[in-house]
Protein backbone atom coordinates (compact mmCIF):
# COMPACT_ATOMS: atom_id res chain seq x y z
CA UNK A 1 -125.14 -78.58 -41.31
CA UNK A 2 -128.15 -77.65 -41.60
CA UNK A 3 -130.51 -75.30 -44.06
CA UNK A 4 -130.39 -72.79 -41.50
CA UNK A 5 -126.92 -72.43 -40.42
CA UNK A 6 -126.19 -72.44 -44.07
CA UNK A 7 -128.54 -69.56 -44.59
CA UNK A 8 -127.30 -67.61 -41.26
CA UNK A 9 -123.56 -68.05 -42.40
CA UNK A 10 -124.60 -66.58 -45.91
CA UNK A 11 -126.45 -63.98 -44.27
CA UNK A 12 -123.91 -62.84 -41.96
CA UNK A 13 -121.59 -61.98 -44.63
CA UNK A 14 -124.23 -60.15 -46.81
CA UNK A 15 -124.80 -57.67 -43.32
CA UNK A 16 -121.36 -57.62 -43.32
CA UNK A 17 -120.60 -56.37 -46.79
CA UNK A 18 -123.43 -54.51 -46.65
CA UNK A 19 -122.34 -52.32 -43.42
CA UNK A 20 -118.93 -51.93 -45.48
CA UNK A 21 -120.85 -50.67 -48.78
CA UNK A 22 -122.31 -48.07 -46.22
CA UNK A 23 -118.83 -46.79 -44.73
CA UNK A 24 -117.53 -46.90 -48.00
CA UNK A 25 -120.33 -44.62 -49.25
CA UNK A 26 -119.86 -42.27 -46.67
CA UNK A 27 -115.99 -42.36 -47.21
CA UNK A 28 -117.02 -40.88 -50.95
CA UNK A 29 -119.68 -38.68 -49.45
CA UNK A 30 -116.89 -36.72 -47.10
CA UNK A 31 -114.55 -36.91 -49.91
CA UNK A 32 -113.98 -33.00 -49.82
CA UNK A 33 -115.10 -32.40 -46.31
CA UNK A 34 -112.61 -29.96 -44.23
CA UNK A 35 -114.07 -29.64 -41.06
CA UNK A 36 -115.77 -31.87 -38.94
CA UNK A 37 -117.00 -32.36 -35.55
CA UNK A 38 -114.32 -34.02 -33.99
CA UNK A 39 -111.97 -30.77 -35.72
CA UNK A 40 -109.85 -31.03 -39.20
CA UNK A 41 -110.52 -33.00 -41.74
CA UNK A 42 -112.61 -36.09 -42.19
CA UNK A 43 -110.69 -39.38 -41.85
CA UNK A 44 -111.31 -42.21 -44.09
CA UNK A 45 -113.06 -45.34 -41.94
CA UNK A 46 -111.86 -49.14 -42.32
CA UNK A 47 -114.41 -51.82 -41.55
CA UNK A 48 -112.49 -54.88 -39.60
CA UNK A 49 -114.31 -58.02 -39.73
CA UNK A 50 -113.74 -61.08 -37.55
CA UNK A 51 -114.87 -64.61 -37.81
CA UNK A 52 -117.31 -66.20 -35.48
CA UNK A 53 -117.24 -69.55 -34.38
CA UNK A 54 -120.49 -71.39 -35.55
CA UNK A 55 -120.79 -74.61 -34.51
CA UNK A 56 -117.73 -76.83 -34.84
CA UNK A 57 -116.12 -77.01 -38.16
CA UNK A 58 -118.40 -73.27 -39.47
CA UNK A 59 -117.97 -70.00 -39.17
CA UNK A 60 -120.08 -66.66 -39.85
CA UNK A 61 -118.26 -62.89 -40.37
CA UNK A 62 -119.54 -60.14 -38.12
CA UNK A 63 -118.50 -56.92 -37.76
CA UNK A 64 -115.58 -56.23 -35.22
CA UNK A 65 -115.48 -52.44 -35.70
CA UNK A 66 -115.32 -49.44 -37.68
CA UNK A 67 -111.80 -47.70 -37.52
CA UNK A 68 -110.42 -44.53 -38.83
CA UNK A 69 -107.61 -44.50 -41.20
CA UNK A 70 -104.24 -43.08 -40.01
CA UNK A 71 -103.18 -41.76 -43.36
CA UNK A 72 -102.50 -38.19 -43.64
CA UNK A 73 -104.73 -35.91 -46.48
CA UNK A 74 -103.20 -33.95 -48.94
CA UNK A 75 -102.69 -30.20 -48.68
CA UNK A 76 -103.41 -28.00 -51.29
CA UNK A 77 -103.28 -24.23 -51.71
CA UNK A 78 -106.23 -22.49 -50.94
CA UNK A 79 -106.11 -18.92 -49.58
CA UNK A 80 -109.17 -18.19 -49.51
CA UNK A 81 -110.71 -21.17 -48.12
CA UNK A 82 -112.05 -20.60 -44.09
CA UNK A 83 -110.55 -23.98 -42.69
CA UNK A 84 -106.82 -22.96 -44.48
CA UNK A 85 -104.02 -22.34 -42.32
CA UNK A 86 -101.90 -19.18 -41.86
CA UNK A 87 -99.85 -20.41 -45.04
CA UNK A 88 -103.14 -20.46 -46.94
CA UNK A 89 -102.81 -24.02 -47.23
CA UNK A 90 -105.79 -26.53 -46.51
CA UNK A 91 -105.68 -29.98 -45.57
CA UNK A 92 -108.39 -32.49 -47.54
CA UNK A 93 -109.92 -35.51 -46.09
CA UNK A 94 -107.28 -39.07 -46.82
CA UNK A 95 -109.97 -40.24 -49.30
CA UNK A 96 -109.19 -41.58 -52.64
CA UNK A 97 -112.32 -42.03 -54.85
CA UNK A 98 -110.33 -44.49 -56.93
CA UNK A 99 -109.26 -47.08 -53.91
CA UNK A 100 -112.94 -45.97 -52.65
CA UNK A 101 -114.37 -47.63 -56.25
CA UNK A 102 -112.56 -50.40 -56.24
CA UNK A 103 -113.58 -51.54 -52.77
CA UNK A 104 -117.03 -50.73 -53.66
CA UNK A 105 -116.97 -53.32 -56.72
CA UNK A 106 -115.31 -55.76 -54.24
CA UNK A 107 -117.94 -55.49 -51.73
CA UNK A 108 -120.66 -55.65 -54.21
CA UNK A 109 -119.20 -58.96 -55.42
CA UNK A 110 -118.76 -60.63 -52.30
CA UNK A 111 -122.74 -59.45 -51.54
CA UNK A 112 -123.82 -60.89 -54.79
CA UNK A 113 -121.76 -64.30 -53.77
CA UNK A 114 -124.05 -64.42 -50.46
CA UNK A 115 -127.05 -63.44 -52.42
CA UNK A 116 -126.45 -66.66 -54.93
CA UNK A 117 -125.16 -68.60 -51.86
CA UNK A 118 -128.84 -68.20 -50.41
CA UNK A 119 -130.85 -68.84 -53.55
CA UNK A 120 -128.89 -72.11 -54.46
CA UNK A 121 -129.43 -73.05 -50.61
CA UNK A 122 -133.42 -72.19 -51.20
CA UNK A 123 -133.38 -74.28 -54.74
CA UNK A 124 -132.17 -77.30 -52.94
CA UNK A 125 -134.89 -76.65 -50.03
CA UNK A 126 -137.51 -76.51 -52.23
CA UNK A 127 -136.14 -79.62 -54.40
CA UNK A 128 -136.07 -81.79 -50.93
CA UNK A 129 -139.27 -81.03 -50.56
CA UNK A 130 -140.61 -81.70 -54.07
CA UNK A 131 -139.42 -84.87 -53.76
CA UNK A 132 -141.90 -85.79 -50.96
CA UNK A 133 -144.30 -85.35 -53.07
């Protein structure tokens, strides 16, 4: 293997965590949003990853797709509220800030493993070369 394919692998998993940092973001963004677009309450996104084959024995992560979640919000009671149904009950978005934070510290880890994957890979670059010298 090669400096390169090392760096590619380490980079595909940093745009990788890095597009799941963003649906997770927007997953705490629509936390509370009752209407959307598409009609009813926003649904929670999943990011699937896959693994692609890199040369014989290596392999990169890419991103396979972005999927919404089939869980089912909560209701809660609110009368008043425009999007609430003839009972006066509104359903909220299947969002739990909790899960949401905790998926978020997992995907800033694995980004920060890629990001000291890289620089140990550019250390030992810049060591082969010093010896040359």
């Amino acid at each position: 293997m090669d400096l390169f394919t090392a760096m590619d692998i380490s980079a595909s998993g940093m745009r990788a965590q890095r597009t799941r940092m963003n649906v997770i973001s927007s997953n705490i963004a629509n936390a509370h949003t009752t209407r959307t677009a598409e009609g009813g309450p926003y649904k929670r996104k999943d990011v699937v990853f896959r693994e692609n084959q890199f040369e014989n024995e290596l392999s990169s992560v890419v991103v396979q797709q972005i999927v919404n979640s089939d869980g089912e919000g909560t209701r809660i009671y609110e009368p008043d509220n425009p999007d609430a149904d003839e009972n006066g009950y509104v359903t909220m978005p299947n969002v739990n800030i909790m899960e949401e934070m905790v998926n978020m510290v997992g995907a800033t880890r694995a980004f920060e493993a890629n990001t000291t994957a890289v620089k140990a890979q550019k250390d030992m670059a810049l060591k082969a070369l010093s010896i040359g010298r």
